[in-house]
Protein backbone atom coordinates (compact mmCIF):
# COMPACT_ATOMS: atom_id res chain seq x y z
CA UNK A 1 -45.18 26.63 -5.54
CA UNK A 2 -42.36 29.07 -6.42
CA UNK A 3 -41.14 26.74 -9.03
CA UNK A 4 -44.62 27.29 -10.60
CA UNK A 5 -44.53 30.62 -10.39
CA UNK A 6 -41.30 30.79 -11.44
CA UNK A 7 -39.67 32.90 -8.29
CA UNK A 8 -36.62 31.91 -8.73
CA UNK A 9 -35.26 33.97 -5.61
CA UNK A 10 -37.71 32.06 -3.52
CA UNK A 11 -36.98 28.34 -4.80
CA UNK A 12 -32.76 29.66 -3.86
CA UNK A 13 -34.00 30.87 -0.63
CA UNK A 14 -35.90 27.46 -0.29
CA UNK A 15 -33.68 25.24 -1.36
CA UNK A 16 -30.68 26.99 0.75
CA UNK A 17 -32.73 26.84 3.95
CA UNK A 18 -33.37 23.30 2.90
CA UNK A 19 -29.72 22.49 2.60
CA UNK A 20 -28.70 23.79 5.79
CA UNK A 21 -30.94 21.06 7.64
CA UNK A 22 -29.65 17.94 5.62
CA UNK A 23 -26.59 16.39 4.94
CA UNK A 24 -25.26 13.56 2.50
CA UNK A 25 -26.96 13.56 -0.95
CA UNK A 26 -30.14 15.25 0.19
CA UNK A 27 -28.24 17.97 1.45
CA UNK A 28 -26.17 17.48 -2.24
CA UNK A 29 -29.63 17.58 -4.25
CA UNK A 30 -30.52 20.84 -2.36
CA UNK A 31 -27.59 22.48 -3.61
CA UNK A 32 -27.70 21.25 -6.79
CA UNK A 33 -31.57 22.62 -7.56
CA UNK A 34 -30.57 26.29 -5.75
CA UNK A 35 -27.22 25.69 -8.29
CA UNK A 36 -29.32 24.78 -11.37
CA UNK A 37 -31.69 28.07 -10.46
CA UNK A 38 -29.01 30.02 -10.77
CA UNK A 39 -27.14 29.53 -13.99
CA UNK A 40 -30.18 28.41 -15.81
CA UNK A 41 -32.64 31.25 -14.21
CA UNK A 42 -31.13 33.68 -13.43
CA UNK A 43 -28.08 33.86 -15.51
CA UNK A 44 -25.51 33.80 -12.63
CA UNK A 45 -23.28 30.86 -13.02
CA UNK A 46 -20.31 32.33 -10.26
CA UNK A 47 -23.16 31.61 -7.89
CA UNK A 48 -23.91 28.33 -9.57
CA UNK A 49 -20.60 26.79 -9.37
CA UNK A 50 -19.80 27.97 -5.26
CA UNK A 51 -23.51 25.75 -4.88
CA UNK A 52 -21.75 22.91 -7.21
CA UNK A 53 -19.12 22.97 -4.89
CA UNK A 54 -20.33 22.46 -1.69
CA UNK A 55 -23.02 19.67 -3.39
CA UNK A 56 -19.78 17.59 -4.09
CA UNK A 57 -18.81 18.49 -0.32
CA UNK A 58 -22.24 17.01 0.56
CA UNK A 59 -21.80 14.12 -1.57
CA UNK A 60 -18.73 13.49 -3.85
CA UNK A 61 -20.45 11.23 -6.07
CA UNK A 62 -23.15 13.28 -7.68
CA UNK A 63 -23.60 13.21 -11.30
CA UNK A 64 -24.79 16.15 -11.68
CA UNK A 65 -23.14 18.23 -9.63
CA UNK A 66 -19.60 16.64 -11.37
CA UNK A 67 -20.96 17.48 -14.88
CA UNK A 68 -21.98 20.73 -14.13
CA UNK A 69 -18.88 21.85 -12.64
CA UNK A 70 -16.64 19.79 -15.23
CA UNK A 71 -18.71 22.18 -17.98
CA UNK A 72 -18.01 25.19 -16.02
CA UNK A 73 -14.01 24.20 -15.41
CA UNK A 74 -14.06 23.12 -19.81
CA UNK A 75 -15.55 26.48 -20.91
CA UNK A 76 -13.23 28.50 -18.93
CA UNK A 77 -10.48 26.40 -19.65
CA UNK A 78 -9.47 25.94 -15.93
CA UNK A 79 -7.11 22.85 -15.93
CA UNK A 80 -6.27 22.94 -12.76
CA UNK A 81 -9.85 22.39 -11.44
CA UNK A 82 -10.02 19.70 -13.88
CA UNK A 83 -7.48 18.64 -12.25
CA UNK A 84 -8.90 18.49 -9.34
CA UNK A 85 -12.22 17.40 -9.80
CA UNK A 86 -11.23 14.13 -12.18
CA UNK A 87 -8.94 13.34 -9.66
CA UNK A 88 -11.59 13.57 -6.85
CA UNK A 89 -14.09 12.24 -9.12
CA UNK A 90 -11.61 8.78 -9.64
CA UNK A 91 -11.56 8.28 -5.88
CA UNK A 92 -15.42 7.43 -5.67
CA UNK A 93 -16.25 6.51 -8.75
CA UNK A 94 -16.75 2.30 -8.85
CA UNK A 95 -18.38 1.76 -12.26
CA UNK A 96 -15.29 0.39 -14.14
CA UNK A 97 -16.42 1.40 -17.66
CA UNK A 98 -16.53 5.26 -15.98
CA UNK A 99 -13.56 5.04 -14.21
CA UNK A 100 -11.79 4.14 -17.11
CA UNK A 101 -13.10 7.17 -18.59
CA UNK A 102 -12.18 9.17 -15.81
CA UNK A 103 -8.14 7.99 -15.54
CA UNK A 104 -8.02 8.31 -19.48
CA UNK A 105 -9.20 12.03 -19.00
CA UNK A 106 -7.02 12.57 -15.89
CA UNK A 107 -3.99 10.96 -17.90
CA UNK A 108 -4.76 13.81 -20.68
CA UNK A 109 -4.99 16.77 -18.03
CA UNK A 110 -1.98 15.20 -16.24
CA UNK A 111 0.09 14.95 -19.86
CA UNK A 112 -1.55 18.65 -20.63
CA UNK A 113 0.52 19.96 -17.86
CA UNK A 114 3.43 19.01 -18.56
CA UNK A 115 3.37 15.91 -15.74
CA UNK A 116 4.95 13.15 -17.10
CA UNK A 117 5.05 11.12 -14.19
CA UNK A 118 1.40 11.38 -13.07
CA UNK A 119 0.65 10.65 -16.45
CA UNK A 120 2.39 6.85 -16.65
CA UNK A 121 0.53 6.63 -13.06
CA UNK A 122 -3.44 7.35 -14.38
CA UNK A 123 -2.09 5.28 -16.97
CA UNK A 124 -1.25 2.42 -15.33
CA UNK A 125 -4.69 2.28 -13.96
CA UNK A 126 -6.19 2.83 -16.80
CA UNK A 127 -5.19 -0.46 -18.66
CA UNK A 128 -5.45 -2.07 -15.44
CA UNK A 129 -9.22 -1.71 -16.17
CA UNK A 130 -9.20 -1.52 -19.81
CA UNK A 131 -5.75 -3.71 -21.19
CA UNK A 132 -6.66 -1.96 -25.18
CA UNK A 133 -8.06 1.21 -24.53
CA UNK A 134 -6.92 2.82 -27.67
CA UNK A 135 -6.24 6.44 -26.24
CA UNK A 136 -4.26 5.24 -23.32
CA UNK A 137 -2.13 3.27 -25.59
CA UNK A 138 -1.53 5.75 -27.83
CA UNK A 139 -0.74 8.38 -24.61
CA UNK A 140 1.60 6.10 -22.98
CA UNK A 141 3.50 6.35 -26.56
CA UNK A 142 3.56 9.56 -26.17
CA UNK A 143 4.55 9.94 -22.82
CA UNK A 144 7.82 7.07 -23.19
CA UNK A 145 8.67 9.11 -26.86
CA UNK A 146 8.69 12.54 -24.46
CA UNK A 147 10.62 10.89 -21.99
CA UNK A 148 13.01 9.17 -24.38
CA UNK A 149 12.23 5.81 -23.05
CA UNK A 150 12.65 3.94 -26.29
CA UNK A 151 11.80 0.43 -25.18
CA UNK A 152 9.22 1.18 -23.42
CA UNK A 153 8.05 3.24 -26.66
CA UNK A 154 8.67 0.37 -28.85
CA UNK A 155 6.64 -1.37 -26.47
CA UNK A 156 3.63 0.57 -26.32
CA UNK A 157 3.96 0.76 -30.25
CA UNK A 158 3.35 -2.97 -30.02
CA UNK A 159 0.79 -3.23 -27.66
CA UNK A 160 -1.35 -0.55 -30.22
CA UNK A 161 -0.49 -2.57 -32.91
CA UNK A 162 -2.82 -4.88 -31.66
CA UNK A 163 -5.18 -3.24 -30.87
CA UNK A 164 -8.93 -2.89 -32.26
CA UNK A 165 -7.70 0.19 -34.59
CA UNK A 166 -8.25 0.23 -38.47
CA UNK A 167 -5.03 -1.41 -40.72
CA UNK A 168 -3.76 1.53 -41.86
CA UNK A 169 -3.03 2.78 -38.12
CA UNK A 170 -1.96 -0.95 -36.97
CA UNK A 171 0.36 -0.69 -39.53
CA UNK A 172 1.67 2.55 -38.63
CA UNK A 173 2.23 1.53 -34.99
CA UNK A 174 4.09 -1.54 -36.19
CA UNK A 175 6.13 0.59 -38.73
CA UNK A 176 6.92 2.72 -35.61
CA UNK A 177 7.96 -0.22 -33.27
CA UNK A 178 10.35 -1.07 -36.27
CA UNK A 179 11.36 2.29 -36.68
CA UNK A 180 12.36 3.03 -32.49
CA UNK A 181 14.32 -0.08 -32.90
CA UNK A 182 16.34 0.42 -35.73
CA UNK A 183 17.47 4.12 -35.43
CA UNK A 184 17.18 4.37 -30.96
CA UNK A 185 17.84 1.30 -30.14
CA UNK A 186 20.25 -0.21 -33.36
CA UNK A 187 18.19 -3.46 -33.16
CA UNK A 188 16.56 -4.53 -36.43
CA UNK A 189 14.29 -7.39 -34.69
């Protein structure tokens, strides 16, 4: 009836109350609508993401609750609750198609930062569940160039080349192979 009337104090209230007798995803879909009356109501998205929050604590696989706060974390340009939350977020996640998204975005942050190592690791996973994911190819080149790892490099460079990518760039990647082996590595095969 609030909702109707659009008292969006009321539904909060509501909704809060509610939350405080549940627990698992209904007490995570509680949070959520109180969350969702806030930044889309009433125009207070500090209050929106605390509610976000403690709907993951409720249940850490909620959809919306992850997008919402991933939006929040984006805009402000918070990496370290990216971070965070991907990295949570990759722990309960099962879908494989979405987890590969996940580790390819958590191999970003990680490289964003600076973190080499956690970067090969979200990696590794990541063409564990997709062998020719493009981006993760083409990350793990970057990563091995970063780190000077030149086999490994000319490796990678290899793997891309094969890859479902348009001529032009499978070229490029072999050109790059050739070119790591000649000059780094002073082997012309």
């Amino acid at each position: 009836a609030a909702r109707a009337e659009c008292e969006w104090q009321q539904v909060v209230r509501a909704c809060l109350a509610l939350a405080q007798r549940l627990t698992g995803t209904p007490q995570s879909e509680a949070f959520e609508e109180a969350a969702v009356v806030f930044a889309d109501e009433l125009g207070l998205p500090g209050e929106a993401e605390s509610l976000l929050c403690q709907s993951l604590a409720a249940d850490p696989a909620s959809p919306l609750a992850f997008g919402r706060l991933h939006a929040i974390y984006a805009k402000r340009g918070d990496m370290d609750a990216l971070l965070g939350l991907v990295g949570n977020r990759t722990a309960v996640e099962r879908e494989p198609a979405t987890r590969a998204l996940l580790y390819y975005e958590w191999a970003r942050l990680q490289r964003s930062k600076g973190q080499l190592d956690a970067t090969l690791e979200a990696l590794a996973t990541l063409l564990e569940l997709d062998p020719r994911h493009v981006g993760g190819l083409a990350l793990r080149v970057d990563v091995h160039t970063a780190r000077g790892e030149w086999v490994e490099a000319a490796a990678a460079l290899r793997t891309l080349a094969s890859a479902e990518i348009p001529l032009t760039q499978q070229r490029l990647a072999r050109l790059g192979a050739a070119d790591i082996l000649e000059r780094r590595l002073h082997d012309p095969h």
